[in-house]
N, C-alpha and C. Protein backbone atom coordinates (compact mmCIF):
# COMPACT_ATOMS: atom_id res chain seq x y z
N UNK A 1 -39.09 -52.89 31.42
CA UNK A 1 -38.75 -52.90 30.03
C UNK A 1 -39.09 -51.56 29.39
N UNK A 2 -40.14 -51.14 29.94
CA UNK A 2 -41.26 -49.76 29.14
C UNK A 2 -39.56 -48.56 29.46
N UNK A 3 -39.05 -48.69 30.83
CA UNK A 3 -37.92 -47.76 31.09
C UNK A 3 -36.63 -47.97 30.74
N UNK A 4 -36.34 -48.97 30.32
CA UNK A 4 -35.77 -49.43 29.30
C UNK A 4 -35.03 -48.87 28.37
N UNK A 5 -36.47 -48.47 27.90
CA UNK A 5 -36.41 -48.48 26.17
C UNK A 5 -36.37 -46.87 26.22
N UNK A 6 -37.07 -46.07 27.21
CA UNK A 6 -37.40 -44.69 27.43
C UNK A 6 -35.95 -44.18 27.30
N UNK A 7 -35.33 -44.92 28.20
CA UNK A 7 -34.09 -44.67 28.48
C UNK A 7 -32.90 -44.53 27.31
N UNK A 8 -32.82 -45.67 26.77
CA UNK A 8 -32.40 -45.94 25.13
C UNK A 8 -33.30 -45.12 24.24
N UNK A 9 -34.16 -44.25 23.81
CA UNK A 9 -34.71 -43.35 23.23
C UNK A 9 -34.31 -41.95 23.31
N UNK A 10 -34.06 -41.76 24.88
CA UNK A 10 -33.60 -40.43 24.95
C UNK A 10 -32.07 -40.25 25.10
N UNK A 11 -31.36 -41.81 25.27
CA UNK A 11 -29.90 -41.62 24.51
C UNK A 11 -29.64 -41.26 23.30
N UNK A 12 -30.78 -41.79 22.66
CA UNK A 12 -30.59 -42.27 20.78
C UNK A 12 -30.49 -40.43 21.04
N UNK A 13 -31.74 -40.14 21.45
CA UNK A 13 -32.41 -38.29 20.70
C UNK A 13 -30.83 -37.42 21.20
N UNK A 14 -30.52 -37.55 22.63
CA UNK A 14 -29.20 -37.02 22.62
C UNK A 14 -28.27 -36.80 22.03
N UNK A 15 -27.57 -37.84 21.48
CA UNK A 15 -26.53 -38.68 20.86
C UNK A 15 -26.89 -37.95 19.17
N UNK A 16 -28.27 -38.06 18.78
CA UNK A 16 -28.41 -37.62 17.36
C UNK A 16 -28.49 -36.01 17.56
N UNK A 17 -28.80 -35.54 18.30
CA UNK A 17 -28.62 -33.95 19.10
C UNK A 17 -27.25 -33.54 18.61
N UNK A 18 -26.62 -34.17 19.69
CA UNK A 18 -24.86 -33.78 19.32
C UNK A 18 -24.33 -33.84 18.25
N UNK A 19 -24.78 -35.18 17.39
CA UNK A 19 -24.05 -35.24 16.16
C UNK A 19 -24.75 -34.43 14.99
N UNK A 20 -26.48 -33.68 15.52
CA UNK A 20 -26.62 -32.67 14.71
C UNK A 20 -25.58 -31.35 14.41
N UNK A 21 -25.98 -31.18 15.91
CA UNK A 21 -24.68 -29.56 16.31
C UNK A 21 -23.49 -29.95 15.85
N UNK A 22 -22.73 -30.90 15.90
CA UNK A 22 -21.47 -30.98 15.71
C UNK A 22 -21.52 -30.38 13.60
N UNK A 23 -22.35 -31.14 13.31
CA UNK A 23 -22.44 -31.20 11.37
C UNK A 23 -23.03 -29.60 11.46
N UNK A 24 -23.48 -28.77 11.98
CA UNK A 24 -23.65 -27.44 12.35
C UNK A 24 -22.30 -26.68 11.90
N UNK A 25 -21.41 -27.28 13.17
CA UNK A 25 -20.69 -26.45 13.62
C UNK A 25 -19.43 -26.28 12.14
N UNK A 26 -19.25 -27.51 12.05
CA UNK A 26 -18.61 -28.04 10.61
C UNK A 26 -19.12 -27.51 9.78
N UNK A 27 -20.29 -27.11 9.51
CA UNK A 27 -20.86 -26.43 8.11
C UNK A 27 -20.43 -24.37 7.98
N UNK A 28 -20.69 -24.33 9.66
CA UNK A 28 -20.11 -23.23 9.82
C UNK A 28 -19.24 -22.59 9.68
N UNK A 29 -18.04 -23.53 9.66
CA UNK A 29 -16.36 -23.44 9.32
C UNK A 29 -16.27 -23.29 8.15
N UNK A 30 -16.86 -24.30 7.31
CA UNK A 30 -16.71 -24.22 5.84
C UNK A 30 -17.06 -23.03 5.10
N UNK A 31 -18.32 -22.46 6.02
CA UNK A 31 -19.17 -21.30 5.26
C UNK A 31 -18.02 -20.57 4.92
N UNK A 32 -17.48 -19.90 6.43
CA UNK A 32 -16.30 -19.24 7.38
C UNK A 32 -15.42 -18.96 5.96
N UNK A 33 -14.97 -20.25 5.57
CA UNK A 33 -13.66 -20.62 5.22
C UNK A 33 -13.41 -19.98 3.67
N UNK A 34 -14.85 -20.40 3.30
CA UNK A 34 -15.50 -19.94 1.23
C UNK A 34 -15.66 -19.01 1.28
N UNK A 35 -16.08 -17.51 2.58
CA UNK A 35 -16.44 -16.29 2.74
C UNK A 35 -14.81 -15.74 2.60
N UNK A 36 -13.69 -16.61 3.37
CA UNK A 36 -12.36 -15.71 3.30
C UNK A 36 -11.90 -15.69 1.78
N UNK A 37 -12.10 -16.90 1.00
CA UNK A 37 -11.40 -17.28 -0.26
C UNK A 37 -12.38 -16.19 -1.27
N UNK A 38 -13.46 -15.97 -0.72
CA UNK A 38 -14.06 -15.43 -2.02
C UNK A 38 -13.66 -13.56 -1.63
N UNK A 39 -13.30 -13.38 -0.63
CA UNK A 39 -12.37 -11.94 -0.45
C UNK A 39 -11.08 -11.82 -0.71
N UNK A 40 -10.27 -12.83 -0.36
CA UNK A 40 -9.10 -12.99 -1.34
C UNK A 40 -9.42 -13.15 -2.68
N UNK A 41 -9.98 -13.55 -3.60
CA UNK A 41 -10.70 -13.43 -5.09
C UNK A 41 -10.95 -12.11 -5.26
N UNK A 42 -12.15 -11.29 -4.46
CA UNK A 42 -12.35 -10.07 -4.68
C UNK A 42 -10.91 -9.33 -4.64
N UNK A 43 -10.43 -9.28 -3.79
CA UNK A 43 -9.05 -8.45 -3.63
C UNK A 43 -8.01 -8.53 -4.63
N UNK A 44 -8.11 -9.43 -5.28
CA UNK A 44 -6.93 -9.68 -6.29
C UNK A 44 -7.37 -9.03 -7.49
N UNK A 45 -8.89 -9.20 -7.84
CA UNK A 45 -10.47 -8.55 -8.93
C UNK A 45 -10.00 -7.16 -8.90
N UNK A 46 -10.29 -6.83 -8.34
CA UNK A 46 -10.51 -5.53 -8.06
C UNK A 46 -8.91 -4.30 -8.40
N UNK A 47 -8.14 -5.25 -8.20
CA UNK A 47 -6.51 -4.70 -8.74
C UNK A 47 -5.78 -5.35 -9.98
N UNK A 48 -6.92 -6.02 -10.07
CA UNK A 48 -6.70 -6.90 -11.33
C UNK A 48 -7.54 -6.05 -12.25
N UNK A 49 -8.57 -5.47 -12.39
CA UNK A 49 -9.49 -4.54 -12.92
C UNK A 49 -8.47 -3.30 -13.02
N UNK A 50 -7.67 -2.82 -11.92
CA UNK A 50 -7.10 -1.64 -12.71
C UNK A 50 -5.83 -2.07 -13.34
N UNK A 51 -5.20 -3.02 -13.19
CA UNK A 51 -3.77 -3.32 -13.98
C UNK A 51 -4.34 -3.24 -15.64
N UNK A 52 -5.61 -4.38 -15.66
CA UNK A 52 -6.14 -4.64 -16.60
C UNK A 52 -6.20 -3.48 -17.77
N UNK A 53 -7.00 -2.23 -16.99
CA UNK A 53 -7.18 -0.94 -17.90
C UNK A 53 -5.87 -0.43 -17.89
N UNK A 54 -5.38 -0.41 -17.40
CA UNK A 54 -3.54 0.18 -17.41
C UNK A 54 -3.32 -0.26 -18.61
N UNK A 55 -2.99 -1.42 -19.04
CA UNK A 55 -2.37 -2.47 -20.42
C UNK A 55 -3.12 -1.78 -21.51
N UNK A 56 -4.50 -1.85 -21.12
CA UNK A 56 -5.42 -1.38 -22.58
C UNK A 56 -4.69 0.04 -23.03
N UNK A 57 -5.02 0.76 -21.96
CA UNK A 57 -4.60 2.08 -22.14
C UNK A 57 -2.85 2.22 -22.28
N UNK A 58 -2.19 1.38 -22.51
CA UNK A 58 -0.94 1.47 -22.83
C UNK A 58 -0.91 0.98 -24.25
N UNK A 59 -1.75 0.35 -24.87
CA UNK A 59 -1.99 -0.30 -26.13
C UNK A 59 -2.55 0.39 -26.99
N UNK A 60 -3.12 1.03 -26.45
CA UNK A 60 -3.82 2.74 -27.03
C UNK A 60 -2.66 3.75 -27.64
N UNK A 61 -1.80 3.73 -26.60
CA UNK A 61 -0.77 4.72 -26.89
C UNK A 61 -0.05 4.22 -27.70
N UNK A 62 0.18 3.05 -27.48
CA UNK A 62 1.59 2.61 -28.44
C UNK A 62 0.85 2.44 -30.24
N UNK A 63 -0.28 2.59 -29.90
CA UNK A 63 -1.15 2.75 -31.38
C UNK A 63 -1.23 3.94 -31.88
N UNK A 64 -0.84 5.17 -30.73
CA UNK A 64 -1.06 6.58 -30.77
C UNK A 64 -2.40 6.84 -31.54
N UNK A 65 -3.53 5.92 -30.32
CA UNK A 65 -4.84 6.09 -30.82
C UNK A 65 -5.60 6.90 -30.00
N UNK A 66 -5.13 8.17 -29.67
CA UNK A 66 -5.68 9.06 -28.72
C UNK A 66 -7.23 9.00 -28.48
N UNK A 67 -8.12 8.49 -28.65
CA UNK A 67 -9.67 8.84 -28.85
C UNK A 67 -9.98 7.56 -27.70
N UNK A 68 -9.38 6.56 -28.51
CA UNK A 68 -9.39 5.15 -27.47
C UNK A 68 -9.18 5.10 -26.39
N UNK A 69 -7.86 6.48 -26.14
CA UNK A 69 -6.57 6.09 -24.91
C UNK A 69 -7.35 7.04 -24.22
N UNK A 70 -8.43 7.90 -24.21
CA UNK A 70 -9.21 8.89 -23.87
C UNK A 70 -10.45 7.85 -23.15
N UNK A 71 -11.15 6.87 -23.86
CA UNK A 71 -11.75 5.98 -23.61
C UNK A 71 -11.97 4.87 -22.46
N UNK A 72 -10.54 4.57 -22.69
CA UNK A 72 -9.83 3.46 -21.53
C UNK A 72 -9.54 4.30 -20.58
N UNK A 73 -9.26 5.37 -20.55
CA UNK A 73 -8.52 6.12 -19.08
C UNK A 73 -9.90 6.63 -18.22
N UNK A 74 -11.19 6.50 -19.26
CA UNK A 74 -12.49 6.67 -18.23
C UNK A 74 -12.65 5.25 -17.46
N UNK A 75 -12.32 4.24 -18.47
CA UNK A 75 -12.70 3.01 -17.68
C UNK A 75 -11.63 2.39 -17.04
N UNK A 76 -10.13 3.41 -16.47
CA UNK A 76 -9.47 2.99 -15.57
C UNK A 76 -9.80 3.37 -14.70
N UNK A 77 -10.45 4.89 -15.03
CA UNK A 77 -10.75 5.86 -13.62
C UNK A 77 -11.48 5.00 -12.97
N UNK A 78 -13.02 4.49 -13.59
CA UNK A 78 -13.75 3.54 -12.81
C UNK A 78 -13.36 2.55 -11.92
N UNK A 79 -12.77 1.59 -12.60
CA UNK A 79 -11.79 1.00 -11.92
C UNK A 79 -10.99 1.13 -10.90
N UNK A 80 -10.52 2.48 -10.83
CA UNK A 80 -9.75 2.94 -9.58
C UNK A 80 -10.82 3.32 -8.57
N UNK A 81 -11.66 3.34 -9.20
CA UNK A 81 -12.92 4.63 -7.88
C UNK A 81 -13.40 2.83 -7.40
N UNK A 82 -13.68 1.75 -7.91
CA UNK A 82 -14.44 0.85 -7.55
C UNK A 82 -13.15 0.26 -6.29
N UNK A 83 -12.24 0.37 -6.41
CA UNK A 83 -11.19 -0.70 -5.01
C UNK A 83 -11.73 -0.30 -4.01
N UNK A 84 -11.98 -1.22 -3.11
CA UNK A 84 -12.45 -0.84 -1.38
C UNK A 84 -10.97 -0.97 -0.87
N UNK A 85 -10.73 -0.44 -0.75
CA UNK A 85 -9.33 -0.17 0.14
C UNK A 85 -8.80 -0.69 1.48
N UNK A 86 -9.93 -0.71 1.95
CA UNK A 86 -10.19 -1.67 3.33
C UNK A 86 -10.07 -3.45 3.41
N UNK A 87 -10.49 -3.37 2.17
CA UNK A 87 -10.18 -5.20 1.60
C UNK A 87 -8.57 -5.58 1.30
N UNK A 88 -7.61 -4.32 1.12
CA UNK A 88 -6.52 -4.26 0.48
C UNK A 88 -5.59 -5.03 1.20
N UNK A 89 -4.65 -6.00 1.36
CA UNK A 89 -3.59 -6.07 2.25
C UNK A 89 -3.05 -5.13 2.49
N UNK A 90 -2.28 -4.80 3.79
CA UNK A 90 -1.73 -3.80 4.60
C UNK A 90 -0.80 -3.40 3.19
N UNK A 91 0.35 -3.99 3.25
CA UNK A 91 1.34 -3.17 2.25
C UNK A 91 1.11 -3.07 1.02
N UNK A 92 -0.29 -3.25 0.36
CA UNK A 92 -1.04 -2.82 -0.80
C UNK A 92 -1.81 -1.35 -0.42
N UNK A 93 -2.84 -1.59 0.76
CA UNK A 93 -2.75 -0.50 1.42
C UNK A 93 -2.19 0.94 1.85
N UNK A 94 -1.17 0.56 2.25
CA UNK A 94 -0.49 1.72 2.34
C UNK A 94 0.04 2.42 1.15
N UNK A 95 0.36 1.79 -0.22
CA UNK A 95 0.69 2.26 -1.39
C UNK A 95 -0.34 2.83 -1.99
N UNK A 96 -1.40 2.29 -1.88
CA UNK A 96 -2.58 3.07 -2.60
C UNK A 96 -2.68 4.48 -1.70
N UNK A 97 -2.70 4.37 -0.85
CA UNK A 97 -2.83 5.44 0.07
C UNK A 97 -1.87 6.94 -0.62
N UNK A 98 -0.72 6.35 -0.83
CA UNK A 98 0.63 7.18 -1.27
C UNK A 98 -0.15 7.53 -3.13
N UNK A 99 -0.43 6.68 -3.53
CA UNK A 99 -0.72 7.24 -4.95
C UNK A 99 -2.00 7.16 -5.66
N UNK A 100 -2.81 6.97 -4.84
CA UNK A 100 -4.31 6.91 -5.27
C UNK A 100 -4.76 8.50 -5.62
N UNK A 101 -4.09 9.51 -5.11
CA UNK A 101 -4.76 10.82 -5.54
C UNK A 101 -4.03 11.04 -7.23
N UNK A 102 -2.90 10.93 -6.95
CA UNK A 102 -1.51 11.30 -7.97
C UNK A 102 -2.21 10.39 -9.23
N UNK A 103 -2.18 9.21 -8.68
CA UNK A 103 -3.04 8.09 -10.37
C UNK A 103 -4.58 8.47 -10.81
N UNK A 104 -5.36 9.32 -10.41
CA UNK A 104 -6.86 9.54 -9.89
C UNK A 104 -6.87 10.50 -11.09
N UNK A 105 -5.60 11.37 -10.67
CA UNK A 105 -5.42 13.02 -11.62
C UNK A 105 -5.12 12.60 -12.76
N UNK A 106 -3.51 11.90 -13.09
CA UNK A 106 -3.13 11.12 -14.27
C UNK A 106 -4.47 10.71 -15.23
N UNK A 107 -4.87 9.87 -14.45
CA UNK A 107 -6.11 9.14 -15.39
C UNK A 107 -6.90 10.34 -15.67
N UNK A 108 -7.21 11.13 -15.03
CA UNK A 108 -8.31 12.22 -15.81
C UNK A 108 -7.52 12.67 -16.70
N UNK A 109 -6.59 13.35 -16.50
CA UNK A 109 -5.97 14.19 -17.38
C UNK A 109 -6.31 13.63 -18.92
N UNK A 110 -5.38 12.29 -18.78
CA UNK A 110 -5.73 11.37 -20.17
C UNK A 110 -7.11 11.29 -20.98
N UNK A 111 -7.98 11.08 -19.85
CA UNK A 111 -9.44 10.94 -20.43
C UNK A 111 -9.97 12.53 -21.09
N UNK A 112 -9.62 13.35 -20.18
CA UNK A 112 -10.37 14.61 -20.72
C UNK A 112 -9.55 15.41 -22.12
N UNK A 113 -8.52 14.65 -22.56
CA UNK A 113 -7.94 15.12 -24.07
C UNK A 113 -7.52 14.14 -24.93
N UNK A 114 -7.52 14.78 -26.15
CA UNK A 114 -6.52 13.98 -27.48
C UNK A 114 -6.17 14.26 -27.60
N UNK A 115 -4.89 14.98 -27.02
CA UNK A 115 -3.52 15.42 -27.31
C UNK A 115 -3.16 14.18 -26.82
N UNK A 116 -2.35 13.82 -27.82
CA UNK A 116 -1.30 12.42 -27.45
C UNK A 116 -0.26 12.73 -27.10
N UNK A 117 0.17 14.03 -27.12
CA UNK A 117 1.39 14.11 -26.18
C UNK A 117 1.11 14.29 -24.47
N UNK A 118 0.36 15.21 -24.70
CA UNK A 118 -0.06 15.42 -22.57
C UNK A 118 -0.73 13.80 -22.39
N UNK A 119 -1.36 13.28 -23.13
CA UNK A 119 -1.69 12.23 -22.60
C UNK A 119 -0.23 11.07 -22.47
N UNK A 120 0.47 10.88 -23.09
CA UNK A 120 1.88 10.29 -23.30
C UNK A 120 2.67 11.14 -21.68
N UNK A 121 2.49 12.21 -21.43
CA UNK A 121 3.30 13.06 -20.51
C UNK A 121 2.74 12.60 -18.81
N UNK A 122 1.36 12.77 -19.25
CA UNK A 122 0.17 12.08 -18.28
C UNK A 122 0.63 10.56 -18.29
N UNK A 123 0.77 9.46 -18.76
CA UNK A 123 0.92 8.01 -19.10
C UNK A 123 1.97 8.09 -17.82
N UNK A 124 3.24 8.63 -18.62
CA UNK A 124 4.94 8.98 -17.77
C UNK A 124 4.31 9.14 -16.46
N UNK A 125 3.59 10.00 -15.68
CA UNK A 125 3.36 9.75 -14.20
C UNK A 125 2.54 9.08 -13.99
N UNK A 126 1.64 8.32 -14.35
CA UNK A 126 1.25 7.12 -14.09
C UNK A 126 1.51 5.98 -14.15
N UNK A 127 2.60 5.76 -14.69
CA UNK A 127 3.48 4.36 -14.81
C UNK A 127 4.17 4.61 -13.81
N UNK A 128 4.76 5.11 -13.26
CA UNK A 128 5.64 5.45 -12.05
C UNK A 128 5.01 4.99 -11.28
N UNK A 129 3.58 5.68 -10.75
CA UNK A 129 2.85 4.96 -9.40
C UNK A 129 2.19 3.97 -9.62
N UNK A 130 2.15 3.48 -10.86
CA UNK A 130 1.51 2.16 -10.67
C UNK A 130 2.39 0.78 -10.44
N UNK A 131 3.59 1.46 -10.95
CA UNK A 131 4.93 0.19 -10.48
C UNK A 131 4.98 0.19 -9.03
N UNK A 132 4.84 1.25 -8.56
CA UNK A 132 4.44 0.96 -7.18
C UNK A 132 3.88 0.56 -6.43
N UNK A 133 2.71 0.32 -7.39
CA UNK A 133 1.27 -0.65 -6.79
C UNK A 133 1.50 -1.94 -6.90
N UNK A 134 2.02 -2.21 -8.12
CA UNK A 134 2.10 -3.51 -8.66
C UNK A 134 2.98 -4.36 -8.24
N UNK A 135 4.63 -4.09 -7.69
CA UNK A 135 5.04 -4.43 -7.18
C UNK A 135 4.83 -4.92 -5.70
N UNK A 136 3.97 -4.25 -5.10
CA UNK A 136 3.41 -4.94 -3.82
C UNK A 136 2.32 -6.11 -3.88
N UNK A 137 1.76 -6.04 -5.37
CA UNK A 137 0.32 -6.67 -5.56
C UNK A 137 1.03 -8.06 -5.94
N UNK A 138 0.10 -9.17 -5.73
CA UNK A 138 0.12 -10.37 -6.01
C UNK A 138 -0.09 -10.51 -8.33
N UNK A 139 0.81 -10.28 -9.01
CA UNK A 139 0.36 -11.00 -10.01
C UNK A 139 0.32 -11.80 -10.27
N UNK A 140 -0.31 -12.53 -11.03
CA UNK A 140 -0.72 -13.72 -11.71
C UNK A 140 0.14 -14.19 -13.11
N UNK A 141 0.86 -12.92 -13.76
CA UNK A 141 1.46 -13.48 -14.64
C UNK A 141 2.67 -12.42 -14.97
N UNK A 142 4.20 -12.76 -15.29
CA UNK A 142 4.71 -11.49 -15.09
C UNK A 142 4.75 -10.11 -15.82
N UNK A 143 5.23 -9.32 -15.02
CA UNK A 143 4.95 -8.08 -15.66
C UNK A 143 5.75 -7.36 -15.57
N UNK A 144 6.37 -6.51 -17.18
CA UNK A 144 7.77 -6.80 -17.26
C UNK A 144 7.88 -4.55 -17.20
N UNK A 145 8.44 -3.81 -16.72
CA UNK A 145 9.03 -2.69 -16.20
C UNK A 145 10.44 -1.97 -17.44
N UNK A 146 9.77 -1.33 -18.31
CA UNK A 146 10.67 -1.25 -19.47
C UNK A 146 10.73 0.60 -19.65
N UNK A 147 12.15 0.75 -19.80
CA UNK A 147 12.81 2.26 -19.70
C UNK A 147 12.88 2.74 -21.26
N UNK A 148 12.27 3.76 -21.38
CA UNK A 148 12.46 4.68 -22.55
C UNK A 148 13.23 5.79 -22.18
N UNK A 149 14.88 5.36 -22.60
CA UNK A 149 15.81 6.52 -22.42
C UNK A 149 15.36 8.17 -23.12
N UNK A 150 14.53 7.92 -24.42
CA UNK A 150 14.71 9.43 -25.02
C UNK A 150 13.52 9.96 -24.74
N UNK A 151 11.84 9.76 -24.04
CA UNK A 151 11.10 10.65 -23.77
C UNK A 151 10.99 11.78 -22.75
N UNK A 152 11.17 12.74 -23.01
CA UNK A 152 10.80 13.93 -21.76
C UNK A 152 11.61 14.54 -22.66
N UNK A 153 12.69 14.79 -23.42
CA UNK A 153 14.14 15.23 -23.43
C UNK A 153 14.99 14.48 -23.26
N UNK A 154 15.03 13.31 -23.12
CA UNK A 154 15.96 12.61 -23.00
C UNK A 154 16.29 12.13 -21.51
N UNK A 155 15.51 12.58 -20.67
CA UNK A 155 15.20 12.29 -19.31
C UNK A 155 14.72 10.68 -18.96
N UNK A 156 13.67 9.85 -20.37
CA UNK A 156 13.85 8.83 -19.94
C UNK A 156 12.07 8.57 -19.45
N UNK A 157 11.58 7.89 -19.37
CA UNK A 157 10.30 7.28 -18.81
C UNK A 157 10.15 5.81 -18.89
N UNK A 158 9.48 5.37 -17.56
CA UNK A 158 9.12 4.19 -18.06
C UNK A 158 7.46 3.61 -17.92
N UNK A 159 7.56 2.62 -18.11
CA UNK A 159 6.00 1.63 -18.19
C UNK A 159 6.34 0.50 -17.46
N UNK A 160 5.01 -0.23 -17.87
CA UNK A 160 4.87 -1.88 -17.40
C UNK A 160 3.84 -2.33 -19.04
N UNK A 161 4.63 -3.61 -19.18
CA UNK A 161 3.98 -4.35 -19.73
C UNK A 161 3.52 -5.88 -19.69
N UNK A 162 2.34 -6.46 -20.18
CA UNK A 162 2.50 -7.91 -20.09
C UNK A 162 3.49 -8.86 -20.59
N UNK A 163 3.78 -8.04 -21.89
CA UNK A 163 5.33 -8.34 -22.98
C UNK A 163 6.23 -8.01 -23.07
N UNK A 164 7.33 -9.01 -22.59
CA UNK A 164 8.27 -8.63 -22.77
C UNK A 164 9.04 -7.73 -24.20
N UNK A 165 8.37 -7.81 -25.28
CA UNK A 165 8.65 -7.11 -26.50
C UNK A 165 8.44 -6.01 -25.98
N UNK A 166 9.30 -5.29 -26.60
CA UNK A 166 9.13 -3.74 -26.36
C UNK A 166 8.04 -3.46 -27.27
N UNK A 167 7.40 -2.49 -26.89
CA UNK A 167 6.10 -1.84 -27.64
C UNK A 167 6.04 -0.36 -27.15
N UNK A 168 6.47 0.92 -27.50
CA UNK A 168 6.84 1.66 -26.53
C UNK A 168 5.71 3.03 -27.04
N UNK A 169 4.99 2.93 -25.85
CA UNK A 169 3.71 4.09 -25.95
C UNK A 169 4.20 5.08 -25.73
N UNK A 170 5.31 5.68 -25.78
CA UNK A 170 5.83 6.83 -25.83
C UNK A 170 5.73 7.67 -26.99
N UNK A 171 6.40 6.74 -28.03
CA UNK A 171 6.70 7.16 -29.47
C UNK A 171 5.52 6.36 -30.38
N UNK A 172 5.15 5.22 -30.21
CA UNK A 172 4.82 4.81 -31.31
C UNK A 172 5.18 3.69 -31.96
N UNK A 173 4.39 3.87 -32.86
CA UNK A 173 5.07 3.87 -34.24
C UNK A 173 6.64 4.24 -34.90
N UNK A 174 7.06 5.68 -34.35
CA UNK A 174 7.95 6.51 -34.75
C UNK A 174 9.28 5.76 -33.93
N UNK A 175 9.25 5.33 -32.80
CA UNK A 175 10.21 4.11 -32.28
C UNK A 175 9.53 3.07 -31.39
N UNK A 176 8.94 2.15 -32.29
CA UNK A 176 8.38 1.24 -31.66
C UNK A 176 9.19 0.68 -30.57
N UNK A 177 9.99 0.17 -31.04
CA UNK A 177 11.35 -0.30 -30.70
C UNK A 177 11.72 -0.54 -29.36
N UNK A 178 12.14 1.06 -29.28
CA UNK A 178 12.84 1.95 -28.67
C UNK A 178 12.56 1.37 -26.76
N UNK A 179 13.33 0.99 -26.33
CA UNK A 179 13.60 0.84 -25.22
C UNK A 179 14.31 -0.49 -24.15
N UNK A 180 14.41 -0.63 -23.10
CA UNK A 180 14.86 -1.63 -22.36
C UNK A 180 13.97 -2.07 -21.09
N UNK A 181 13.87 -3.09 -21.12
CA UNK A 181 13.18 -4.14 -19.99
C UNK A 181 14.36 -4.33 -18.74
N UNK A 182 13.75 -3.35 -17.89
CA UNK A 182 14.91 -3.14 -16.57
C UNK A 182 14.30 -3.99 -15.33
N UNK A 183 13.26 -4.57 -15.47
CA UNK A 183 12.63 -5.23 -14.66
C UNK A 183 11.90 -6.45 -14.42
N UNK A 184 11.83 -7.38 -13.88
CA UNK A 184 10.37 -8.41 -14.31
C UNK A 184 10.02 -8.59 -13.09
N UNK A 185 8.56 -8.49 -13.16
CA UNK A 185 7.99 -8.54 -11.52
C UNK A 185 6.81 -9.81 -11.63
N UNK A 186 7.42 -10.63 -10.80
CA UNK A 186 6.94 -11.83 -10.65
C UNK A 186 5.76 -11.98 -8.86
């Protein structure tokens, strides 16, 4: 009987063995699983942080509040210097790669004056590469790609906005108006 029971004891301890490791192994997965989702979160953060200062600093301009738009273009720069690049999806990746120096310069330029025109001239090549970014990036809500036929000379520039209303940081005030929504990027 005494071997028995020895016997049935060190099944039980087995048996509760395995079904420890097993709730282990399961906890492990899960960890696994909340570690990928919270890097997909970061990754989206982190390009979501510079779209974010993009808008401000386009809201600046269309206020032709140069001091502000000087302001925001320090805390895009940040923003741009903070992306780990390595976290990036491949074909997010490779775009930053193409315009991370070109948007780096843009943004200083802006920050280090109040001239609202070089900063407006500065804006014009940074909307360019950031449609480039953005279009590869996952947004969250759309974001609409709008042409100002008369800035440069008449050459034309464009932006991105959250609104579809035109609001056009080119001009202003002086043609709020002024332009067309050639795009929506969903």
């Amino acid at each position: 009987m005494k071997s028995r029971l020895k016997i049935m004891l060190i099944a039980f301890t087995i048996v509760l063995s395995f079904t420890s490791c097993n709730a282990k192994t399961n906890d492990t997965k899960t960890e696994l699983s909340d570690d990928s989702s919270i890097n997909g979160r970061q990754e989206v953060s982190q390009l979501k942080a510079v779209f974010d200062n993009y808008f401000l600093l386009k809201d600046a301009l269309v206020k032709t509040d140069s001091k502000n738009a000087s302001v925001i273009a320090k805390d895009l720069a940040s923003s741009l210097n903070a992306v780990k690049m390595e976290t990036l999806k491949t074909e997010e990746h490779l775009v930053w790669m193409k315009v991370m120096k070109d948007l780096k310069e843009d943004v200083k330029n802006i920050s280090e004056t109040e001239d609202i025109k070089r900063q407006r001239d500065s804006f014009a090549r940074l909307s360019k590469n950031m449609y480039s970014l953005i279009k590869v990036s996952k947004v969250t809500e759309p974001v609409y790609y709008i042409n100002c036929p008369m800035f440069n000379g008449d050459k034309g520039a464009n932006w991105l906005s959250k609104e579809n209303e035109i609001k056009n940081p080119y001009y202003g005030s002086q043609m709020l108006s002024c332009g067309k929504t050639i795009e929506k990027i969903q």
